[in-house]
Structures are given as structure tokens and as C-alpha cells.
PDB file of N, CA and C in Angstrom:
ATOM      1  N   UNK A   1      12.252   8.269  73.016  1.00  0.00           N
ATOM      2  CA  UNK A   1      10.948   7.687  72.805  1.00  0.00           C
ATOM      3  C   UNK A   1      11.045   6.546  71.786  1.00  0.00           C
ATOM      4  N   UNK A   2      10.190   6.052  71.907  1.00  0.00           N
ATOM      5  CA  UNK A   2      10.817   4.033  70.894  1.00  0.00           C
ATOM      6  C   UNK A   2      10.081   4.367  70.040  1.00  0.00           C
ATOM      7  N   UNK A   3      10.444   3.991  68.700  1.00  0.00           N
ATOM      8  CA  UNK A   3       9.031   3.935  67.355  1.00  0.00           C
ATOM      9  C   UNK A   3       7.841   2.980  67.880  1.00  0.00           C
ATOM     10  N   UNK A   4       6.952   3.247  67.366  1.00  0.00           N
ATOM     11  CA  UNK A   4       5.890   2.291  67.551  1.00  0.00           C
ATOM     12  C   UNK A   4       5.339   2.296  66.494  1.00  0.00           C
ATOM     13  N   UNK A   5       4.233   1.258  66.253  1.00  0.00           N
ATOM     14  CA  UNK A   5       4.179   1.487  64.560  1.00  0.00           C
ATOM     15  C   UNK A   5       3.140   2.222  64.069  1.00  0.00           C
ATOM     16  N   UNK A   6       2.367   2.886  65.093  1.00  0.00           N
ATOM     17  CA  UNK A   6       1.365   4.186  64.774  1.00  0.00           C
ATOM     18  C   UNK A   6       2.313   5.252  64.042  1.00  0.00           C
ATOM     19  N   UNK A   7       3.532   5.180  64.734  1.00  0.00           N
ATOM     20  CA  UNK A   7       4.117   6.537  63.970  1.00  0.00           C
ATOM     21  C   UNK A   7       4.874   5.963  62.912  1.00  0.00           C
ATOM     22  N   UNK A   8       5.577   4.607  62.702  1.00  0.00           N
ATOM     23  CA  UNK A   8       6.011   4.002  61.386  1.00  0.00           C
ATOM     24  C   UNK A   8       5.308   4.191  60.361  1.00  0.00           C
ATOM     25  N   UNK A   9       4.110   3.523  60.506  1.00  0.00           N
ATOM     26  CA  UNK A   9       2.944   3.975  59.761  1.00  0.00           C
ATOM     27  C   UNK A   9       2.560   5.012  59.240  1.00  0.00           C
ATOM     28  N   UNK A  10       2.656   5.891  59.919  1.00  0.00           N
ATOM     29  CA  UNK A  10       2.334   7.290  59.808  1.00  0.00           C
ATOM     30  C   UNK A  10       3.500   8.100  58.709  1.00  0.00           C
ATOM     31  N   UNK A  11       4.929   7.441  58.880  1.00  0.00           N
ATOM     32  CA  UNK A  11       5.853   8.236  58.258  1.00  0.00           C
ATOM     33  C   UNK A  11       6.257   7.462  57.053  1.00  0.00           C
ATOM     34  N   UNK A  12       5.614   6.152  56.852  1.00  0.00           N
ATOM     35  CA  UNK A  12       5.839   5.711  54.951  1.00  0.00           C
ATOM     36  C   UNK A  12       5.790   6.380  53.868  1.00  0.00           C
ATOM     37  N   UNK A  13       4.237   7.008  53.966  1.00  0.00           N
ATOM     38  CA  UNK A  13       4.257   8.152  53.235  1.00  0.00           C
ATOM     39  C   UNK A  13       5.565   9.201  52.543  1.00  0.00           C
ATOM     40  N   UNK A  14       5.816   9.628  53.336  1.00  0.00           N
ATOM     41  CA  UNK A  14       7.306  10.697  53.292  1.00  0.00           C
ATOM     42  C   UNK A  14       8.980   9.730  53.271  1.00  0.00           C
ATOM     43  N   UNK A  15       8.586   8.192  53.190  1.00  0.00           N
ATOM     44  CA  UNK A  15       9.812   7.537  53.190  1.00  0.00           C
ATOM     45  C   UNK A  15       9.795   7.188  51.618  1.00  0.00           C
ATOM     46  N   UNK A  16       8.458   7.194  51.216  1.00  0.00           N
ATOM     47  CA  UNK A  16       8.760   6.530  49.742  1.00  0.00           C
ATOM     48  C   UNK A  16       9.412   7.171  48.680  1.00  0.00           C
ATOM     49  N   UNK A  17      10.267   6.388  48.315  1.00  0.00           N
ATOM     50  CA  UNK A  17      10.779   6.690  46.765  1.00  0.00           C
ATOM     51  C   UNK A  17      10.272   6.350  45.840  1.00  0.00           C
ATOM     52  N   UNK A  18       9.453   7.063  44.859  1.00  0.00           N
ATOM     53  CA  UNK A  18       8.613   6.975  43.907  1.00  0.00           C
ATOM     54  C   UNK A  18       9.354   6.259  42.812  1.00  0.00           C
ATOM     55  N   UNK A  19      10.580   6.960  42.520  1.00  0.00           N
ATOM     56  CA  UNK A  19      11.684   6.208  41.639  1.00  0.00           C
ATOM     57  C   UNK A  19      11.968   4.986  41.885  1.00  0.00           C
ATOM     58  N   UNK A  20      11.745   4.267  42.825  1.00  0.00           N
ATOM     59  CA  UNK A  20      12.067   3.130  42.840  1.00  0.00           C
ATOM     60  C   UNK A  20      10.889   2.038  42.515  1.00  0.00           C
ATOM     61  N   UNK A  21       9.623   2.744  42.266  1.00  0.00           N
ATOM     62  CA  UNK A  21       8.613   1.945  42.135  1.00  0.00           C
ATOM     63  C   UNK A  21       8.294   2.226  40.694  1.00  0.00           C
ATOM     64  N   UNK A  22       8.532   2.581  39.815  1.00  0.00           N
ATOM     65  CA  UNK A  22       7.820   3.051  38.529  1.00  0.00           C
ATOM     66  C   UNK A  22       6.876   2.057  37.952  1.00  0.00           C
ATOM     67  N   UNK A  23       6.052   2.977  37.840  1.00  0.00           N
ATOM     68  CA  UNK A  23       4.128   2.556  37.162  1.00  0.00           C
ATOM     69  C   UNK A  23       3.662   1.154  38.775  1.00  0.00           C
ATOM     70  N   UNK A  24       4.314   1.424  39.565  1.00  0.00           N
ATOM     71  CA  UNK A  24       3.750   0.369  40.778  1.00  0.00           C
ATOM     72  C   UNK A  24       2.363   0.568  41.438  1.00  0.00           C
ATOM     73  N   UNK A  25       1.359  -0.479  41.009  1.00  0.00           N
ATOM     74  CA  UNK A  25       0.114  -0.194  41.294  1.00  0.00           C
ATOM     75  C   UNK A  25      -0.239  -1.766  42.609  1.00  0.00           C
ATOM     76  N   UNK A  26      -0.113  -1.336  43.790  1.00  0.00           N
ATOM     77  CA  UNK A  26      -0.509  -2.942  44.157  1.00  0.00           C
ATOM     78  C   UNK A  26      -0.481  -2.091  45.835  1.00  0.00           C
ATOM     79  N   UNK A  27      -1.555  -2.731  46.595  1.00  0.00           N
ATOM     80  CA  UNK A  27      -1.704  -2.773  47.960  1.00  0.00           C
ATOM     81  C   UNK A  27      -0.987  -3.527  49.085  1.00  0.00           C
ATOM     82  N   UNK A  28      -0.430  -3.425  49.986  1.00  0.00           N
ATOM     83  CA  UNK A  28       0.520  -4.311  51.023  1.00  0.00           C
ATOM     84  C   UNK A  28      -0.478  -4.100  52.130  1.00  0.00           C
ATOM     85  N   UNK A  29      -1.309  -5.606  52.464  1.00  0.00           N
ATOM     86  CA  UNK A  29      -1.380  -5.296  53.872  1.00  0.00           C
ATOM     87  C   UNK A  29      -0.296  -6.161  55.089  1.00  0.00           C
ATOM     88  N   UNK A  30      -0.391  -5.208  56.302  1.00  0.00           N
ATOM     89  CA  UNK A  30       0.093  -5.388  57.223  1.00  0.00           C
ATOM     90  C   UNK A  30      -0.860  -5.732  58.343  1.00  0.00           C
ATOM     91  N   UNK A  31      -0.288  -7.041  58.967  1.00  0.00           N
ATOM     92  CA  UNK A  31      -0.897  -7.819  60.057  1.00  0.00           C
ATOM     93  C   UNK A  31       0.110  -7.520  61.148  1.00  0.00           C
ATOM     94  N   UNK A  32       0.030  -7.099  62.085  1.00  0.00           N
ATOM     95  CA  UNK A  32       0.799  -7.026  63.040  1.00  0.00           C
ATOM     96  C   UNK A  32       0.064  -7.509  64.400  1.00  0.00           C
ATOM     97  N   UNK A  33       1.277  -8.534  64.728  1.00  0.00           N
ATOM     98  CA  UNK A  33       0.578  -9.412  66.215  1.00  0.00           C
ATOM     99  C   UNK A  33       1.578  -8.540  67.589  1.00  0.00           C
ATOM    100  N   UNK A  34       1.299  -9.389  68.756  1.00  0.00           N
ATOM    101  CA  UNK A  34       2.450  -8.808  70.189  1.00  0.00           C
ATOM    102  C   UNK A  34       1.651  -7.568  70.479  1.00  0.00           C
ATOM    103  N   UNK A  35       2.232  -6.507  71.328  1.00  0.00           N
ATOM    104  CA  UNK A  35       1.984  -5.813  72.096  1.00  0.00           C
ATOM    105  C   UNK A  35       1.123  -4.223  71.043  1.00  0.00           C
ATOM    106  N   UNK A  36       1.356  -4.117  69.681  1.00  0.00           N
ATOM    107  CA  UNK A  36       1.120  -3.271  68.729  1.00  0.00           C
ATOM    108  C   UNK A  36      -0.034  -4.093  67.802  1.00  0.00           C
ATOM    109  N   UNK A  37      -0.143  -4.704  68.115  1.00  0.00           N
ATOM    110  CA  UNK A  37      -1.389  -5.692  67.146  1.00  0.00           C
ATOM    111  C   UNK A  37      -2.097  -4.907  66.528  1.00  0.00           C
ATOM    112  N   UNK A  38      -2.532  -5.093  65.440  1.00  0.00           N
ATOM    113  CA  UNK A  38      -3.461  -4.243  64.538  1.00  0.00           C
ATOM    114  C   UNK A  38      -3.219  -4.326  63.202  1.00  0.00           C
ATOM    115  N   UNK A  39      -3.933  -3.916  62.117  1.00  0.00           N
ATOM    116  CA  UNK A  39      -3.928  -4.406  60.632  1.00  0.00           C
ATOM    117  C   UNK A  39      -4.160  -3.026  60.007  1.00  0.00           C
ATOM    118  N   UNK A  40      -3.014  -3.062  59.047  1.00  0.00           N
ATOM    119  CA  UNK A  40      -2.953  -1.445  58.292  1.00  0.00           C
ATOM    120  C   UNK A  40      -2.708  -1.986  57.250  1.00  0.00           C
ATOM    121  N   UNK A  41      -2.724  -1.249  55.992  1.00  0.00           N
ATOM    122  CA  UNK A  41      -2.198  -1.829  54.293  1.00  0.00           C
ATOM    123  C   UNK A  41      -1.878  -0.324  54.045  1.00  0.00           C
ATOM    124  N   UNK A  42      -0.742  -0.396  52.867  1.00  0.00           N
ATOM    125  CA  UNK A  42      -0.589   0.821  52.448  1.00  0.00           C
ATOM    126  C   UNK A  42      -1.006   0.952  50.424  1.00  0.00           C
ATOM    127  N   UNK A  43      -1.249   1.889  50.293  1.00  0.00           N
ATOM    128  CA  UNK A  43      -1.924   1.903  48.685  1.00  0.00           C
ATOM    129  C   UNK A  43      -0.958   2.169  48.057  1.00  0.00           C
ATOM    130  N   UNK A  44      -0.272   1.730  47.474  1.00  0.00           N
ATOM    131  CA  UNK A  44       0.730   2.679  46.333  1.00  0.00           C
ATOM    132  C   UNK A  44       0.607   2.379  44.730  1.00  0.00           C
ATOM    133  N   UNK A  45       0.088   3.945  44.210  1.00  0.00           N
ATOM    134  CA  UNK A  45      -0.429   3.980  43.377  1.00  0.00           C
ATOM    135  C   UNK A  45      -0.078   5.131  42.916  1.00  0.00           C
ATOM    136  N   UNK A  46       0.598   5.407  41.353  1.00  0.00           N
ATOM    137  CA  UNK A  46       0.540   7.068  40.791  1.00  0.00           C
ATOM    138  C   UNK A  46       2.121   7.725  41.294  1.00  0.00           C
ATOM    139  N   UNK A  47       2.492   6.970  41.786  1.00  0.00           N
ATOM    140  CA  UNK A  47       3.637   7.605  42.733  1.00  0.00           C
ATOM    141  C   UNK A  47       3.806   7.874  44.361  1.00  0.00           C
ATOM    142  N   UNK A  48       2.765   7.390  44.702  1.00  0.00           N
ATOM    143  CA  UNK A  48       2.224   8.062  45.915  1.00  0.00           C
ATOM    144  C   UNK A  48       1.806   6.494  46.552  1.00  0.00           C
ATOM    145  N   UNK A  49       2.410   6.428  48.249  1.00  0.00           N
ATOM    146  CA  UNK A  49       1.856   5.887  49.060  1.00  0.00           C
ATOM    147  C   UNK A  49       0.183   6.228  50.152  1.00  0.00           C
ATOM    148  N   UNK A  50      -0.542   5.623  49.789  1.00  0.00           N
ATOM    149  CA  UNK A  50      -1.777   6.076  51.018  1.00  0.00           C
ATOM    150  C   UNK A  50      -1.915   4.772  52.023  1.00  0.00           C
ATOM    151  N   UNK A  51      -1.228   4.798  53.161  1.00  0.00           N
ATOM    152  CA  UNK A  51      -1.820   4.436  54.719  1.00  0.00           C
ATOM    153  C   UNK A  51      -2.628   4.410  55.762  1.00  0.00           C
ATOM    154  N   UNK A  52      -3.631   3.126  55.419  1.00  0.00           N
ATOM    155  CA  UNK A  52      -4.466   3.441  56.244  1.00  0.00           C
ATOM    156  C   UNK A  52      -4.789   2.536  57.640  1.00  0.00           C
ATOM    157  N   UNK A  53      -5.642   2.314  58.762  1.00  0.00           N
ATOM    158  CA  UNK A  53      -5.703   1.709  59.503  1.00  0.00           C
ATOM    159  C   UNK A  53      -6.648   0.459  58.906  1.00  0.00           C
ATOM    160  N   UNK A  54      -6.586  -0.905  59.097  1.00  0.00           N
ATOM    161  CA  UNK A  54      -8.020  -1.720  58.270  1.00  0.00           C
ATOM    162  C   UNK A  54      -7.591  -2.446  57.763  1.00  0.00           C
ATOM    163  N   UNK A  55      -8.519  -3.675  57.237  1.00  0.00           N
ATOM    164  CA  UNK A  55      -7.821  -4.629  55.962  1.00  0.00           C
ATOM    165  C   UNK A  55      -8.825  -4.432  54.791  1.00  0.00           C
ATOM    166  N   UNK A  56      -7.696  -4.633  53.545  1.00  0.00           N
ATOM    167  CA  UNK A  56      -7.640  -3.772  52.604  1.00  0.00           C
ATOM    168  C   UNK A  56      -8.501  -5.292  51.640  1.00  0.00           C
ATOM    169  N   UNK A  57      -9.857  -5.681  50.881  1.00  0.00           N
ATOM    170  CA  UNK A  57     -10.587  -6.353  50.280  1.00  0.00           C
ATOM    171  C   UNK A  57      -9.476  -7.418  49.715  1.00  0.00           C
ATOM    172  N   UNK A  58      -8.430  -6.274  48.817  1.00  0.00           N
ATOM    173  CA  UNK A  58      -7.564  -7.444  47.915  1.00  0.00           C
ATOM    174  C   UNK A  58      -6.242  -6.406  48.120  1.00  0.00           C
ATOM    175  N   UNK A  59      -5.710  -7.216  48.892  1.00  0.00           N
ATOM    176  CA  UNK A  59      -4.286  -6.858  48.572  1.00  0.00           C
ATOM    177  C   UNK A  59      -3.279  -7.652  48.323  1.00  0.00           C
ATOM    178  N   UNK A  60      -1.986  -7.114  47.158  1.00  0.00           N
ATOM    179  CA  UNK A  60      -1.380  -8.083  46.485  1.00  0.00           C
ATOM    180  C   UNK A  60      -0.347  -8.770  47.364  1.00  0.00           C
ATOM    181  N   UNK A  61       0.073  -8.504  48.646  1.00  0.00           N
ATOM    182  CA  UNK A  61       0.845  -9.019  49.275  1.00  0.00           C
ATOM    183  C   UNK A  61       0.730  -8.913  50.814  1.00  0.00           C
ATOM    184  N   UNK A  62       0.706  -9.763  51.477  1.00  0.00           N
ATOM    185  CA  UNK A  62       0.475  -9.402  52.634  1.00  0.00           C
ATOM    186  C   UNK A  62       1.698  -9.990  53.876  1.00  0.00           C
ATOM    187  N   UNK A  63       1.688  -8.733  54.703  1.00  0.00           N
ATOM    188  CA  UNK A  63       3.296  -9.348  55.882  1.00  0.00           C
ATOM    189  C   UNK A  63       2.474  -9.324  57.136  1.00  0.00           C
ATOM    190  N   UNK A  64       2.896 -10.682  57.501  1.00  0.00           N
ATOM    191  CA  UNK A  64       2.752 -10.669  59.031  1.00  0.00           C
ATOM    192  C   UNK A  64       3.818 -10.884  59.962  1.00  0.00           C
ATOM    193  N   UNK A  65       3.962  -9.641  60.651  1.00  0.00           N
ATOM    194  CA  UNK A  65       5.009  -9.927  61.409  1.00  0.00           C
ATOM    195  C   UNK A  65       4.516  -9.226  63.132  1.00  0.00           C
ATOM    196  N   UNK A  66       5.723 -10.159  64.222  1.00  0.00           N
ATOM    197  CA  UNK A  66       5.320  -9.177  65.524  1.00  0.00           C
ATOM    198  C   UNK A  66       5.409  -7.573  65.522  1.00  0.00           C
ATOM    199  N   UNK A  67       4.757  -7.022  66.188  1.00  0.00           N
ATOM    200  CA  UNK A  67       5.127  -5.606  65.772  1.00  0.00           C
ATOM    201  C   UNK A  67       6.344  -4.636  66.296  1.00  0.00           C
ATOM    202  N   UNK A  68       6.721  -5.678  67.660  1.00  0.00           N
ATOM    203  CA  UNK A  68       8.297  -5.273  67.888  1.00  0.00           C
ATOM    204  C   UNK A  68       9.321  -5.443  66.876  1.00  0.00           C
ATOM    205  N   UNK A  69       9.167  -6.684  65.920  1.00  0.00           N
ATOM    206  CA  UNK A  69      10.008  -7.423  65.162  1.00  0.00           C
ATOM    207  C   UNK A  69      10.108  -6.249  63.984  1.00  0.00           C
ATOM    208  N   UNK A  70       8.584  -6.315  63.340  1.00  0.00           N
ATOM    209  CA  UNK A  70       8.750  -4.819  62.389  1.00  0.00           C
ATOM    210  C   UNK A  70       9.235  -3.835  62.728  1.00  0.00           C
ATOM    211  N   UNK A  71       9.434  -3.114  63.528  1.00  0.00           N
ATOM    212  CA  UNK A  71      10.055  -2.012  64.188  1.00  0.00           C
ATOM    213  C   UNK A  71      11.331  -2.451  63.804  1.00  0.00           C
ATOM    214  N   UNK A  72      11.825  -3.328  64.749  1.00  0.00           N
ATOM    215  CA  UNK A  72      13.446  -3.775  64.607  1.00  0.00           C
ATOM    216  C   UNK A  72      13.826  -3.861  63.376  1.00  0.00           C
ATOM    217  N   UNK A  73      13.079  -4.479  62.433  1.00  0.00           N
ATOM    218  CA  UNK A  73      13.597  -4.445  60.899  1.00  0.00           C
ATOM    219  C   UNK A  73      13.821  -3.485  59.823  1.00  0.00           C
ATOM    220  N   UNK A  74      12.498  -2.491  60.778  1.00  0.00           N
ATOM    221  CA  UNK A  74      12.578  -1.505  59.439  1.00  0.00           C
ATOM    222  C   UNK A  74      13.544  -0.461  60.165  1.00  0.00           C
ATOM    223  N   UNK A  75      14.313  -0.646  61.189  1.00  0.00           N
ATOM    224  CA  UNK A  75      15.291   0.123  61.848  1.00  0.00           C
ATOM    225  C   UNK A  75      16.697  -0.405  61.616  1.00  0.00           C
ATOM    226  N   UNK A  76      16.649  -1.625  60.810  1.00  0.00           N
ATOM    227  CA  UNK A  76      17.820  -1.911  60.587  1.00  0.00           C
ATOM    228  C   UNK A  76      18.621  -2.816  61.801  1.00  0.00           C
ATOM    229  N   UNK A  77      18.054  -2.865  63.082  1.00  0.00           N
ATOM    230  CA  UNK A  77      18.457  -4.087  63.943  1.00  0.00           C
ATOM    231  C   UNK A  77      18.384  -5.219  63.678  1.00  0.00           C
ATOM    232  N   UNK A  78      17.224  -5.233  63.019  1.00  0.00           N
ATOM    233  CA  UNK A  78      16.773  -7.157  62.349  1.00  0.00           C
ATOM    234  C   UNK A  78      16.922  -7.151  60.824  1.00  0.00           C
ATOM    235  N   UNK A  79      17.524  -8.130  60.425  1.00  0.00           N
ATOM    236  CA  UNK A  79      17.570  -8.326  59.347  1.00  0.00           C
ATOM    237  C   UNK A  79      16.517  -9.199  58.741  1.00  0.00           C
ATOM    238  N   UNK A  80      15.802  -8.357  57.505  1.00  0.00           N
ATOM    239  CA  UNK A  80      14.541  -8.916  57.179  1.00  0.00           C
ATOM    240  C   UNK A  80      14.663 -10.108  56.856  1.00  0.00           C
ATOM    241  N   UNK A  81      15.533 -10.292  56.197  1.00  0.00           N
ATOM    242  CA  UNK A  81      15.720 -11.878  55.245  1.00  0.00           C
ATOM    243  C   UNK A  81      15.906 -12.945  56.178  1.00  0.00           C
ATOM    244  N   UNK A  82      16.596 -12.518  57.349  1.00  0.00           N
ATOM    245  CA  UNK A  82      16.899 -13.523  58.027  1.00  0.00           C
ATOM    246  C   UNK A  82      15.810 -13.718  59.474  1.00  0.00           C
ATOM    247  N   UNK A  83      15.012 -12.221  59.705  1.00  0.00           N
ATOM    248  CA  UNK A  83      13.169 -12.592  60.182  1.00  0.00           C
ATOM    249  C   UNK A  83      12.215 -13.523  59.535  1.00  0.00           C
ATOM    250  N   UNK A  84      12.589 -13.544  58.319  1.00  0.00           N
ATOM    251  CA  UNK A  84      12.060 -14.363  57.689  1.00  0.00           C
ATOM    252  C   UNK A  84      12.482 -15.747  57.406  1.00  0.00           C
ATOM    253  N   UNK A  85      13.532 -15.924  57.158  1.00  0.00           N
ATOM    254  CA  UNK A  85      14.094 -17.235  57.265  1.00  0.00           C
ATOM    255  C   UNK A  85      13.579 -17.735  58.892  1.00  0.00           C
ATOM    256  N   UNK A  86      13.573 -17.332  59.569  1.00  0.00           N
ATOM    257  CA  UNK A  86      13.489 -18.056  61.033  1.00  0.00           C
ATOM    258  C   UNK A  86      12.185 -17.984  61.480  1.00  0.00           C
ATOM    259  N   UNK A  87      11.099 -17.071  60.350  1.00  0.00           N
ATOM    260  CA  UNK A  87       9.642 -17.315  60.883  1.00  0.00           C
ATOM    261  C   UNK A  87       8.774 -15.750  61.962  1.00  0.00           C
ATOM    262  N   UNK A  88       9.846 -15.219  61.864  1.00  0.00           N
ATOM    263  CA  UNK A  88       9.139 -14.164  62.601  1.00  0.00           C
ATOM    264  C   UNK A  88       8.641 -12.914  61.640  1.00  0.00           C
ATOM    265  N   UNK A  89       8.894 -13.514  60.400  1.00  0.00           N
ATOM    266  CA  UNK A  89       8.347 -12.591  59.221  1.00  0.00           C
ATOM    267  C   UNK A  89       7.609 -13.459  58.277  1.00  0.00           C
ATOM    268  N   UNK A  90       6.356 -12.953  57.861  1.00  0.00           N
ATOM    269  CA  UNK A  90       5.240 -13.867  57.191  1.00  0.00           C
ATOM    270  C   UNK A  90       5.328 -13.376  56.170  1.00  0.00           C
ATOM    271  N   UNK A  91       4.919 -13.768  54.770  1.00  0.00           N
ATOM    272  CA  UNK A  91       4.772 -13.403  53.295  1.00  0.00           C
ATOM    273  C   UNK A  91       3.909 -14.340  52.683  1.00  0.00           C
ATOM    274  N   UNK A  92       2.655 -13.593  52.108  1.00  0.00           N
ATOM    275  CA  UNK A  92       1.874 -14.224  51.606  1.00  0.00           C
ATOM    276  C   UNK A  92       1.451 -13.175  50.066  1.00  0.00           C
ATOM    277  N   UNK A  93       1.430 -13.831  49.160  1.00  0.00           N
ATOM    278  CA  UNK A  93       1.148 -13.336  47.760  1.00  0.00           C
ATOM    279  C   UNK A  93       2.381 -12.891  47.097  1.00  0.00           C
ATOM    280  N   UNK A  94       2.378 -11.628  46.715  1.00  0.00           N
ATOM    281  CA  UNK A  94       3.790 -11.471  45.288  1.00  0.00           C
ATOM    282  C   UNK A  94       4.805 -11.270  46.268  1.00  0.00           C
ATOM    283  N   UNK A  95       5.771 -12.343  46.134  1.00  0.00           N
ATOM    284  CA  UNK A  95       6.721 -12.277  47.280  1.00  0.00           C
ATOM    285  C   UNK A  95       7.660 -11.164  46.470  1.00  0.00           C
ATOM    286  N   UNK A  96       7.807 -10.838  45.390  1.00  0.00           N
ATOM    287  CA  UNK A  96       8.588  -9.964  44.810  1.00  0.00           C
ATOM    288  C   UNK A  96       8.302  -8.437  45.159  1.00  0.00           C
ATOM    289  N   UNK A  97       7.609  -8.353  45.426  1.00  0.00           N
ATOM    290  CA  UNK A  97       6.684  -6.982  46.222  1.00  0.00           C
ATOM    291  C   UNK A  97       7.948  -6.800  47.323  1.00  0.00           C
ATOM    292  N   UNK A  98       7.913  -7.963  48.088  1.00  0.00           N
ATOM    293  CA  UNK A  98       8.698  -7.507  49.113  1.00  0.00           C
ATOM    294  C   UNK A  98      10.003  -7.518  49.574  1.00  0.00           C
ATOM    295  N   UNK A  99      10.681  -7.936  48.065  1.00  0.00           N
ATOM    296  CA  UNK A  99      11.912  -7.557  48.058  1.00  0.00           C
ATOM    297  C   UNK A  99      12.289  -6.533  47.414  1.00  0.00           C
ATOM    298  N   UNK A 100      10.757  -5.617  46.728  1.00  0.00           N
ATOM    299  CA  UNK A 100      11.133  -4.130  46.644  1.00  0.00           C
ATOM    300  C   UNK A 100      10.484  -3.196  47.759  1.00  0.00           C
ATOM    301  N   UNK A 101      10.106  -4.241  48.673  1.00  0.00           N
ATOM    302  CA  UNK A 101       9.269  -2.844  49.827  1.00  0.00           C
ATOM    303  C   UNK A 101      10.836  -2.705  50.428  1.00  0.00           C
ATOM    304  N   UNK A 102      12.160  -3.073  50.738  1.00  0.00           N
ATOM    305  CA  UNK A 102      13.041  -2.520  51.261  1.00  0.00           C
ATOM    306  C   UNK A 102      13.612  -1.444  50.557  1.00  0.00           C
ATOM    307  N   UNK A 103      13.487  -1.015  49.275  1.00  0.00           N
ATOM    308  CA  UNK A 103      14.013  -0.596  48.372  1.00  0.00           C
ATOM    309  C   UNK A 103      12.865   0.840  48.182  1.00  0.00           C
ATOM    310  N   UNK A 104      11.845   0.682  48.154  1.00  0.00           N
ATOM    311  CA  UNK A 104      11.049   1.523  48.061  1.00  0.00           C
ATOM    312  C   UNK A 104      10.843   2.733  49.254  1.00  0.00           C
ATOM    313  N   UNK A 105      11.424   2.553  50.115  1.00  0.00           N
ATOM    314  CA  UNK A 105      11.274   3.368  51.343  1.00  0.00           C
ATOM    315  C   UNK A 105      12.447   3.697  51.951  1.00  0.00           C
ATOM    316  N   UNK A 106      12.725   4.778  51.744  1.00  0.00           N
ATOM    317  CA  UNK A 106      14.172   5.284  52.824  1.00  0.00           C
ATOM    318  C   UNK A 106      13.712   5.112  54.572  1.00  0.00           C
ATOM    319  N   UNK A 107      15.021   4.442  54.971  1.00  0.00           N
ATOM    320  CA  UNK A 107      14.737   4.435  56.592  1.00  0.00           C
ATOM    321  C   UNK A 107      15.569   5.086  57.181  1.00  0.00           C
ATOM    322  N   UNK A 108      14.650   5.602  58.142  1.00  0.00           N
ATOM    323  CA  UNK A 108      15.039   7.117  59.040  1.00  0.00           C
ATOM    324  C   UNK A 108      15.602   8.674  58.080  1.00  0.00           C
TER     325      UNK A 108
END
């Protein structure tokens, strides 16, 4: 069965490493275009990630990417840096955010 990002989504929660975020208070939303389209942000706050479906008033960083492309990246087929170098990965606000969202989440 293929990830899709209802269930990506769904399993951040239980990927995060709290240790890697210490005192991290800031919202990520996610724009996702292509065949999975839809807009989620995740809260991380206290230690704890909360995921929800929606866009989030103020959030400190926001990724837009296709939602096949996210899949592929956060699976380790695509390499983020280089989704991004070529445009199929968007970053808007604390770009430093998101060179600890790889770091903050164990994959698979």
C-alpha cells in the first residue's frame, strides 16, 4: 500500500523527537498541491507535535510542496535539499525551521 499523506500526517506525531527540538514553540504549515492537495500545519509546542487538517492564522514557516514529492522526501527517495534547489519544494518564513524539521522526526 503507498503512503499517502493522510497517513504521513497522521504518524508525525509518534515520529517526533522532542530532544531534538528543545523549548521549540512555532507552527509549520503544509500546502500540498497534485493528486493529495490539501493544507495541514503541525503545532509543536511543550514537547509535543499536534496535526491538524486547515490553515493555521500564523504560522512560522510554511512548505509547499507536490504531495507525491513530499512523500518521496520524507521516504528518503528525494532528496530535500535538492527538491528544493530545483523548485519542487517551497519555503516561506524561518527557513531554519526547516533544516530542523529533518532532524526533528524519525522516518519510518
Amino acid at each position: 500500500m503507498a503512503l499517502t499523506i493522510e497517513t504521513l500526517m497522521s504518524k508525525m506525531p509518534g515520529a517526533f523527537l522532542p530532544e531534538k527540538a528543545p523549548g521549540l514553540n512555532a507552527v509549520i504549515q503544509f500546502k500540498f498541491t497534485g493528486e493529495e492537495a490539501g493544507d495541514w500545519y503541525a503545532d509543536i509546542k511543550d514537547g509535543k507535535v499536534d496535526v491538524q487538517k486547515g490553515v493555521h492564522a500564523t504560522p512560522k514557516m510554511t512548505l509547499t510542496a507536490d504531495s507525491g514529492d513530499y512523500v518521496r522526501i520524507f521516504t528518503g527517495e528525494l532528496d530535500g535539499m535538492k527538491a528544493f534547489m530545483e523548485g519542487k519544494l517551497k519555503l516561506t518564513g524561518d527557513l531554519n525551521l526547516a533544516m530542523k524539521l529533518t532532524q526533528m522526526f524519525k522516518v519510518r
